[in-house]
Protein backbone atom coordinates (compact mmCIF):
# COMPACT_ATOMS: atom_id res chain seq x y z
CA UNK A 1 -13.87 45.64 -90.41
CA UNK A 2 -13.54 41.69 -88.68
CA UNK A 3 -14.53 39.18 -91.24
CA UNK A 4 -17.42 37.20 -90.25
CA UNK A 5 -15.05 33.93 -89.34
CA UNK A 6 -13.23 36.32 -86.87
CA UNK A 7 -16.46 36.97 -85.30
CA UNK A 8 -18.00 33.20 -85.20
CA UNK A 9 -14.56 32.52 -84.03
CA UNK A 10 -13.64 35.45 -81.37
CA UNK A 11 -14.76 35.04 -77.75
CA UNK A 12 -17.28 36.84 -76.38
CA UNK A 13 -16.79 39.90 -74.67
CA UNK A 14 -17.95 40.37 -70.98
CA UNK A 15 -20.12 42.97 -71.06
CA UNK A 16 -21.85 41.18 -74.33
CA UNK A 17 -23.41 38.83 -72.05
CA UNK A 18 -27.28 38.35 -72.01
CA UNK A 19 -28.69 40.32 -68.89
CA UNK A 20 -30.68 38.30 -66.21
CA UNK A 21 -28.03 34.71 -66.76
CA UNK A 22 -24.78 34.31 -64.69
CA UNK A 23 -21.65 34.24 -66.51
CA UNK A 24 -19.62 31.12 -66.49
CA UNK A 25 -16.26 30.50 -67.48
CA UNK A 26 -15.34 29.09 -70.54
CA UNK A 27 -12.57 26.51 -71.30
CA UNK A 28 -11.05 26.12 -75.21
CA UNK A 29 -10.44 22.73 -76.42
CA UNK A 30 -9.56 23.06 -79.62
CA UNK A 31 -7.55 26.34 -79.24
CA UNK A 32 -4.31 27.35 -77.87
CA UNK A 33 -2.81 29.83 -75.78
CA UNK A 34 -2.84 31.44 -72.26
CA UNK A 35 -6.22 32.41 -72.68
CA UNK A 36 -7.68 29.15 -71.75
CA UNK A 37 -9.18 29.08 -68.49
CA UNK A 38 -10.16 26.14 -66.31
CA UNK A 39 -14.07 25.50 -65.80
CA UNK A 40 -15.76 26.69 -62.71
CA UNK A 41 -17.84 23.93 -61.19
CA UNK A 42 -21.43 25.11 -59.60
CA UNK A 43 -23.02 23.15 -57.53
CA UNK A 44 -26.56 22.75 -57.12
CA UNK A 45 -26.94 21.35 -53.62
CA UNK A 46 -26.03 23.81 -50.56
CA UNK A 47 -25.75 22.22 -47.18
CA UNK A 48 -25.04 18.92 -46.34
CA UNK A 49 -28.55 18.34 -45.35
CA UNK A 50 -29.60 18.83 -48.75
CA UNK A 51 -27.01 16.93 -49.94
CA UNK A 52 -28.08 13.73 -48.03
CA UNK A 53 -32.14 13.77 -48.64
CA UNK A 54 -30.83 14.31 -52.09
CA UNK A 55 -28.91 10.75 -52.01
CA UNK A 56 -31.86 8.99 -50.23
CA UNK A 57 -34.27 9.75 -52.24
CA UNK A 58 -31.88 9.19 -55.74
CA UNK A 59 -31.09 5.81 -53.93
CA UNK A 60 -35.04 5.43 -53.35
CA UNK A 61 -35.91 5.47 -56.78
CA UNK A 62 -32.77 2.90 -57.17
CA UNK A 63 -34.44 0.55 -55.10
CA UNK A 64 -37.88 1.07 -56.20
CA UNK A 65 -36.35 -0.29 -59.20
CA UNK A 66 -35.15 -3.47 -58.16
CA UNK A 67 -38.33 -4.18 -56.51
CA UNK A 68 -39.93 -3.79 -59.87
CA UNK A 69 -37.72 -5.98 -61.25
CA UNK A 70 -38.40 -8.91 -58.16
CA UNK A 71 -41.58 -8.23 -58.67
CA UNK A 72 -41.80 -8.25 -62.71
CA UNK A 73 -40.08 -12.35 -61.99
CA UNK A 74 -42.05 -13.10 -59.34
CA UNK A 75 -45.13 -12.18 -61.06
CA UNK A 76 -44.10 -14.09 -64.29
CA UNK A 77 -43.44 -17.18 -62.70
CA UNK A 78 -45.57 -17.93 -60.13
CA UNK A 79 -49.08 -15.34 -60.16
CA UNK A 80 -51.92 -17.39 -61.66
CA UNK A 81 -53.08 -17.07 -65.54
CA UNK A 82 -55.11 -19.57 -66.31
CA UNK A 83 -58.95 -19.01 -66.60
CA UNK A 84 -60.78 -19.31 -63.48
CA UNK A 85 -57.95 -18.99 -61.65
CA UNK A 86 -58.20 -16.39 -58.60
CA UNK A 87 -56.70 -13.42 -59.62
CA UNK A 88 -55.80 -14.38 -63.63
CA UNK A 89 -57.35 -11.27 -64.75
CA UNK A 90 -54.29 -9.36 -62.83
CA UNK A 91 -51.28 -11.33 -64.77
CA UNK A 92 -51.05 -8.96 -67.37
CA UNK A 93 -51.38 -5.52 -65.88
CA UNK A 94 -48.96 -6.61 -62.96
CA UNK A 95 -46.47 -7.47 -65.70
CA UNK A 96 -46.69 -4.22 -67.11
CA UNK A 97 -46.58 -2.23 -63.83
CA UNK A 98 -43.60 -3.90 -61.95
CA UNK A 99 -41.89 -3.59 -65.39
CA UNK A 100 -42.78 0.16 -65.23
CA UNK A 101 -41.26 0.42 -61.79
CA UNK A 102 -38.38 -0.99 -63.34
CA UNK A 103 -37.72 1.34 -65.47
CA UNK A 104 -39.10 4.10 -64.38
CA UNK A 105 -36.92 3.89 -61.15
CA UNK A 106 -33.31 4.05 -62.93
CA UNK A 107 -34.66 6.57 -65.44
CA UNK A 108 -36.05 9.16 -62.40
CA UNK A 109 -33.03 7.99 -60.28
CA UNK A 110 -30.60 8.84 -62.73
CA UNK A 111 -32.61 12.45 -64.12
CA UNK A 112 -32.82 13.30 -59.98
CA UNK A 113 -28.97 12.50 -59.30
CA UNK A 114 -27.41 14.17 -62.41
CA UNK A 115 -29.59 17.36 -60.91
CA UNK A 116 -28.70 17.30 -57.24
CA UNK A 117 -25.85 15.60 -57.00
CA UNK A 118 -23.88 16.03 -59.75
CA UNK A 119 -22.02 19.74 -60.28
CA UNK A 120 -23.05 21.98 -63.63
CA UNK A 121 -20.48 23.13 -65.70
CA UNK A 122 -20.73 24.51 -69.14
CA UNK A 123 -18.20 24.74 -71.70
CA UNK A 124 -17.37 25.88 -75.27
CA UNK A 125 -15.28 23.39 -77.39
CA UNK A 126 -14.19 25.18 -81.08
CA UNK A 127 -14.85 23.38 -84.06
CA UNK A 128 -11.45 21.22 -85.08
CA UNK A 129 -10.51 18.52 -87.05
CA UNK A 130 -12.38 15.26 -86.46
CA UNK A 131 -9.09 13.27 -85.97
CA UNK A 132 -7.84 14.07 -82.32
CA UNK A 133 -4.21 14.13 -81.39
CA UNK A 134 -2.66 12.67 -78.22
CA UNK A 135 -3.00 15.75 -76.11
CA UNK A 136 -6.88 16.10 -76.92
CA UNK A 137 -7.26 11.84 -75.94
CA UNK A 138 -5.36 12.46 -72.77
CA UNK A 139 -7.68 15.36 -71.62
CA UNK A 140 -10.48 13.19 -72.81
CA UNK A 141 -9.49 10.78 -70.40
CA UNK A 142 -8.65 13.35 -67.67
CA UNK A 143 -12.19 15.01 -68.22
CA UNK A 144 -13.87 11.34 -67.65
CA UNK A 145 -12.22 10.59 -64.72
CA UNK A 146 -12.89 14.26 -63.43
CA UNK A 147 -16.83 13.50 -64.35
CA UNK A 148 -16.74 10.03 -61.84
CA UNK A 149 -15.14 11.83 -59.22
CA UNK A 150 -18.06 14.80 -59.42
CA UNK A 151 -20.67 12.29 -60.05
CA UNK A 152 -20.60 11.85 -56.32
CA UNK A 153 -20.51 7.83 -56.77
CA UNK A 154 -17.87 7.46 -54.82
CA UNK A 155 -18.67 9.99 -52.19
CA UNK A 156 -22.17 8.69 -51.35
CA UNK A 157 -21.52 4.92 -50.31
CA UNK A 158 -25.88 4.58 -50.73
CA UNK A 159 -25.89 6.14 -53.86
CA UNK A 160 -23.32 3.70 -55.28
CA UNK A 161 -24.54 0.46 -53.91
CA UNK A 162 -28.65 1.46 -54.95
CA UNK A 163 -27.19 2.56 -58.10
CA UNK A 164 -25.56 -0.89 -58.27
CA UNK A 165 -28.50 -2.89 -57.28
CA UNK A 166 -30.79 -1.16 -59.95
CA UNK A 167 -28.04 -2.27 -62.70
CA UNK A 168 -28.29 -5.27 -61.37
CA UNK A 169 -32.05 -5.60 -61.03
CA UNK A 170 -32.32 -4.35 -64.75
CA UNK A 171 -29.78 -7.13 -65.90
CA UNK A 172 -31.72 -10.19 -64.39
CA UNK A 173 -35.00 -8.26 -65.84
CA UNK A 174 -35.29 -10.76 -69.21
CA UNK A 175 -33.47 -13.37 -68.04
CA UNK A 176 -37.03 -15.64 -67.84
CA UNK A 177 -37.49 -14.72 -71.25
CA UNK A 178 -34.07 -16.24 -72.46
CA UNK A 179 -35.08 -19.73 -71.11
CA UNK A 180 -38.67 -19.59 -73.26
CA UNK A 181 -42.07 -18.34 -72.25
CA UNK A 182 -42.82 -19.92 -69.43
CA UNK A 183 -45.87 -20.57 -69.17
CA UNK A 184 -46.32 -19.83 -73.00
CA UNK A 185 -44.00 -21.98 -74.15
CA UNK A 186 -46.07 -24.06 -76.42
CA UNK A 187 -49.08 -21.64 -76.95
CA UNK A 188 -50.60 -24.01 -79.31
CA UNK A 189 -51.50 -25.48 -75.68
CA UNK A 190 -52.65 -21.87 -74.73
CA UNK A 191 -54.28 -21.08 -77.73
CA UNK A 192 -56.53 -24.44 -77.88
CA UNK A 193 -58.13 -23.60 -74.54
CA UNK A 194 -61.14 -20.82 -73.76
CA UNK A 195 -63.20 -20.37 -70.66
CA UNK A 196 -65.68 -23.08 -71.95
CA UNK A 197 -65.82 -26.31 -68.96
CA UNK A 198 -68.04 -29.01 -68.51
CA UNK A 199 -71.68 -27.92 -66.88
CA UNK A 200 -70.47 -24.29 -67.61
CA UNK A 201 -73.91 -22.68 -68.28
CA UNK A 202 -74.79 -20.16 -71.09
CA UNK A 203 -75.13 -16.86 -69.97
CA UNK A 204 -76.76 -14.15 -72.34
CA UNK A 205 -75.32 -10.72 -72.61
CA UNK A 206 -76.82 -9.31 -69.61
CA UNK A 207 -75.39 -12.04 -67.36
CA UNK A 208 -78.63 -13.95 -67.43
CA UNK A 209 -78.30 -18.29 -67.86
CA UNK A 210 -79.72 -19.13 -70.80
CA UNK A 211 -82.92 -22.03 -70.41
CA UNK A 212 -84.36 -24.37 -73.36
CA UNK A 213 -87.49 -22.16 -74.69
CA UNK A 214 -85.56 -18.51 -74.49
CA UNK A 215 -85.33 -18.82 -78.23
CA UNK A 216 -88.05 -19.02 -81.12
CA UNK A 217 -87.20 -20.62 -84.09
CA UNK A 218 -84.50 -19.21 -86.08
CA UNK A 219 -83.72 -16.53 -83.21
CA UNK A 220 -80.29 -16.34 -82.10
CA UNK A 221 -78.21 -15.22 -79.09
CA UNK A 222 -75.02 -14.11 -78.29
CA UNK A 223 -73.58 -16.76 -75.18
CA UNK A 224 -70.68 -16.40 -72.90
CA UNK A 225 -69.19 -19.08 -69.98
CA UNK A 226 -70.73 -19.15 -66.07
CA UNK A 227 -67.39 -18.62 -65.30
CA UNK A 228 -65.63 -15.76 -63.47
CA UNK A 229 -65.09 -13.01 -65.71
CA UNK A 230 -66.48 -14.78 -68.76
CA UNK A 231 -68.29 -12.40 -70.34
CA UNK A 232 -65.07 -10.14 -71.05
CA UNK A 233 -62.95 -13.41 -72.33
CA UNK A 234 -62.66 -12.41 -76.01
CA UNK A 235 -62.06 -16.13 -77.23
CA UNK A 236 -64.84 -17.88 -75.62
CA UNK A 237 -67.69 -15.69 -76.85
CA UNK A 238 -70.53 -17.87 -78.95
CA UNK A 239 -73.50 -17.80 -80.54
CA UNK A 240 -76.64 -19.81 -79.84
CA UNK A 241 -78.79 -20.07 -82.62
CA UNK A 242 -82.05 -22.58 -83.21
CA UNK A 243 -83.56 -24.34 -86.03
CA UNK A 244 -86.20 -26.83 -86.36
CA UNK A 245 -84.16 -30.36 -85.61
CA UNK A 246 -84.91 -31.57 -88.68
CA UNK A 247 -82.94 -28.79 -90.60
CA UNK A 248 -79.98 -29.91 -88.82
CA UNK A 249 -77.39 -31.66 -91.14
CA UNK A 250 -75.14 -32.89 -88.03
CA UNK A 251 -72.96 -36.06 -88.65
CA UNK A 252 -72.80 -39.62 -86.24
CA UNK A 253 -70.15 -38.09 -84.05
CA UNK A 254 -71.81 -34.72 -83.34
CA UNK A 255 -75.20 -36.16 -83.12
CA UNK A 256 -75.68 -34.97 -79.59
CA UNK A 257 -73.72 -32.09 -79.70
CA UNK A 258 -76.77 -30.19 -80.14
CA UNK A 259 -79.80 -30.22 -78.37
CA UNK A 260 -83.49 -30.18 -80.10
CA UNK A 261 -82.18 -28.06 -82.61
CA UNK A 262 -80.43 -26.01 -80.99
CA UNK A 263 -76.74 -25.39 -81.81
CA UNK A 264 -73.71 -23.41 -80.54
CA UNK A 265 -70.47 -21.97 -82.38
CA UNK A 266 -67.73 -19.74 -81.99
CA UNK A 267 -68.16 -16.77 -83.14
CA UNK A 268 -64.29 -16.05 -84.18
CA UNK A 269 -63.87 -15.92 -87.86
CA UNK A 270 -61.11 -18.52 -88.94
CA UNK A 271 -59.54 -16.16 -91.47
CA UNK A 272 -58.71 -12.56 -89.12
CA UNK A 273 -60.71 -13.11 -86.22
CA UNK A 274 -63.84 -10.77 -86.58
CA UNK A 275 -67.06 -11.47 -85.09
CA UNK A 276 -69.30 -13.58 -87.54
CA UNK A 277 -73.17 -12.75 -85.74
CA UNK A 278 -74.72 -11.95 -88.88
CA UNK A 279 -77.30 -15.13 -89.07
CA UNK A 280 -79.88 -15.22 -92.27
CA UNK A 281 -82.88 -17.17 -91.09
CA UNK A 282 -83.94 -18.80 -94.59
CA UNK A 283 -80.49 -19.99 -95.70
CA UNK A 284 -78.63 -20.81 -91.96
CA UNK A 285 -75.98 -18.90 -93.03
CA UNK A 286 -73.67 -17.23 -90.98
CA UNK A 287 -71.62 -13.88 -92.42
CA UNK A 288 -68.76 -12.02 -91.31
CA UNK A 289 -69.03 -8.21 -91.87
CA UNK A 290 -64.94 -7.75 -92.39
CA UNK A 291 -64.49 -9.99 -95.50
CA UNK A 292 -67.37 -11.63 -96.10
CA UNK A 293 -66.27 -14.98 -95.28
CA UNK A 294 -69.89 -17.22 -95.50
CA UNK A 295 -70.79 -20.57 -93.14
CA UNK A 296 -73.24 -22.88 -93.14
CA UNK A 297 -74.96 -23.36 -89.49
CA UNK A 298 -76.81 -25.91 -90.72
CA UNK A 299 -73.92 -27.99 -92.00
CA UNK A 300 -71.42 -27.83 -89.24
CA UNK A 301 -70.38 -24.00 -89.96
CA UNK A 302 -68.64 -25.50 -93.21
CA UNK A 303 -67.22 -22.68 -95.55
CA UNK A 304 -69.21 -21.61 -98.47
CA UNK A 305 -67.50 -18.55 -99.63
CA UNK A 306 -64.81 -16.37 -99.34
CA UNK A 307 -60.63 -16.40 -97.56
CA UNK A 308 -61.56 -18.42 -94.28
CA UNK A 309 -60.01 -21.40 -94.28
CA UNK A 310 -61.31 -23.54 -91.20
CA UNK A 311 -65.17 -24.13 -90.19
CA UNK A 312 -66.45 -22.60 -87.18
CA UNK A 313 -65.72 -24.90 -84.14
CA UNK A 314 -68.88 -26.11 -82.70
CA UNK A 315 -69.48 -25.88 -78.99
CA UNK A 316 -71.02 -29.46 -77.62
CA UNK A 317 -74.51 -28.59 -75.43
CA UNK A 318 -76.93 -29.82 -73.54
CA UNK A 319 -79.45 -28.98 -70.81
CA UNK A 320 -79.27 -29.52 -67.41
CA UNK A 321 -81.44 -31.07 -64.67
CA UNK A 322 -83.11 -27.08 -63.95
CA UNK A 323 -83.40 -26.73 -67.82
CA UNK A 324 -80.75 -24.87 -68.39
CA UNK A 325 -78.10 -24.85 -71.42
CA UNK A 326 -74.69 -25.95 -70.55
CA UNK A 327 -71.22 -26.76 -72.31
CA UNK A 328 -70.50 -30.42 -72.44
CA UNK A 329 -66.78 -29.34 -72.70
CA UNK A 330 -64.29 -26.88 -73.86
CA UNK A 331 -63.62 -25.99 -78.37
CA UNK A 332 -62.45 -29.23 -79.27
CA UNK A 333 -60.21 -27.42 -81.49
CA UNK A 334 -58.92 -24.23 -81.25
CA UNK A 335 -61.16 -21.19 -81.93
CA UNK A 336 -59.84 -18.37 -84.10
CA UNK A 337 -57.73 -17.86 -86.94
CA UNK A 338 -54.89 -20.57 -88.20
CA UNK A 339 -51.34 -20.10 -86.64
CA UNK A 340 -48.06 -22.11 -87.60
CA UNK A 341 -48.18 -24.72 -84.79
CA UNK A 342 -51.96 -25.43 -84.85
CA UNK A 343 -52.42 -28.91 -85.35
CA UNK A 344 -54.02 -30.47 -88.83
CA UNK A 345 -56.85 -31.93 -87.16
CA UNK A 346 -58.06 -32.84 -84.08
CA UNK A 347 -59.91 -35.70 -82.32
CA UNK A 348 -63.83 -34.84 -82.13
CA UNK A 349 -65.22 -36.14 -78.97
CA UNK A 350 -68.03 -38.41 -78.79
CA UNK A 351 -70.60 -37.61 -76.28
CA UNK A 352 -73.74 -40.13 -75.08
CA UNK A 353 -77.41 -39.23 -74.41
CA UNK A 354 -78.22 -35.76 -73.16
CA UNK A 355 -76.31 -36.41 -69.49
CA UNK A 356 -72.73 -34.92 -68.62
């Protein structure tokens, strides 16, 4: 009776192969004697037909990765991003898919040439020492110059220089980033500005521009920029709320940043970010849900409780000539939580009368 190691270690017979699969040859690299057979190499492509729409289309995907790659630098250095700009609102998702074609090219390129143009073989190597002696480093050798010649990189002159370019393409992918961030460099310089401009007008939720008489006493409203796409721009959304004028507590340089008791302010929480609308009518405070962080909207936004760390920056308002709120300006500061490079404080502008 064979031990079991005889058996893990003993060769298959013929006739013990599994019905329905082709038998292949086998070649013994840890073993020895005349038993050892070389491996039979089958191919997957037939005529030469095959073989050639086969090396197009690998060298296709190739090149539709170096286009991503053009495209991915192109895109980061010259397609508009700031707001208002035509066509901002595609800067990010173009990133994303030229980078996809990128990669995705080399990746399907290199799946669809290993299965068309490359041949099949399968071996069985026996389990053997870990340290490998001359004869198994020379065969090593032997077997990887044996798998460029079957690669077919050589053979297909298209293949090879696609197959280049896409290396090539994928190397000069993050060069822009090396140099800095473009146009992010200094994103304290990003960061300070939202879609608020001069004479932008206050739009409600529903798109409508917001007029002087919209709100009762101690209503509020939820405000976004007259500016393309302003509604969706997470950092400029505000909120509008009114008070009798003489609740107000504003000081001399803000004095007409509001207009007959009506006041604007980010609604960004300084400590996380989370929206602060929560307004209570008989104190003017304003609460955010997430932590419970407290302002005063009668006092400038000022922080009365909990881990913010920064008032609420005020937007400056006014009406204009059809009776209609607009922005005097952009945040004066920026709106949001605190970063590293944010600046300790910032010059508040001083604005005269009700006029732009």
């Amino acid at each position: 009776m064979s031990s079991i190691r005889d058996r893990l270690t003993s060769s298959p017979e013929p006739e013990d192969s599994a019905p329905g699969f082709a038998e292949h040859d086998t070649r013994s690299a840890g073993g020895s004697g005349a038993a050892e057979s070389e491996p039979v190499a089958v191919s997957h492509h037939g005529a030469n037909d095959d073989t050639k729409l086969a090396e197009l289309a690998v060298s296709g995907l190739f090149l539709l990765a170096a286009v991503g790659a053009v495209g991915f630098i192109a895109t980061y250095v010259a397609w508009p991003f700031k707001y208002g700009e035509s066509g901002y609102q595609y800067y990010t998702p173009l990133l994303g898919i030229t980078m996809t074609l990128a990669l995705v090219g080399v990746g399907a390129g290199a799946v669809l040439w290993a299965k068309t143009l490359m041949v099949d073989e399968e071996t069985v190597q026996e389990r053997h020492h870990l340290n490998s002696d001359p004869e198994d480093r020379a065969g090593a050798a032997a077997v990887l110059k044996q798998g460029a010649e079957e690669s077919g990189l050589m053979k297909h002159p298209i293949l090879r220089r696609s197959f280049l370019l896409s290396q090539a393409a994928l190397a000069i992918l993050p060069i822009p980033l090396l140099f800095g961030l473009g146009h992010f460099q200094h994103k304290e310089r990003a960061l300070a500005k939202t879609g608020w401009k001069k004479g932008s007008r206050l739009l409600d939720e529903l798109g409508r521009p917001v007029k002087i008489g919209d709100l009762d006493v101690g209503g509020v409203k939820s405000v976004f920029p007259d500016v393309p796409g302003g509604r969706r721009m997470a950092d400029s959304a505000a909120l509008l709320i009114r008070m009798r004028p003489d609740q107000l507590k504003t000081t001399k340089n803000r004095e007409n940043w509001v207009y007959e008791g009506h006041i604007v302010y980010s609604v960004i929480c300084t400590h996380l970010g989370c929206p602060v609308k929560l307004y209570e009518q008989q104190t003017h405070h304003l609460f955010c849900p997430c932590h419970q962080s407290t302002f005063d909207a009668a006092n400038g936004a000022k922080v009365l409780f909990g881990p913010a760390a920064r008032n609420l920056p005020q937007l400056a308002i006014t009406v204009d000539a059809d009776g209609y709120f607009v922005a005097r300006d952009d945040f004066y500061e920026p709106v949001g939580p605190s970063y590293w490079e944010r600046k300790p404080s910032y010059k508040e502008p001083t604005y005269d009368g009700t006029a732009l």
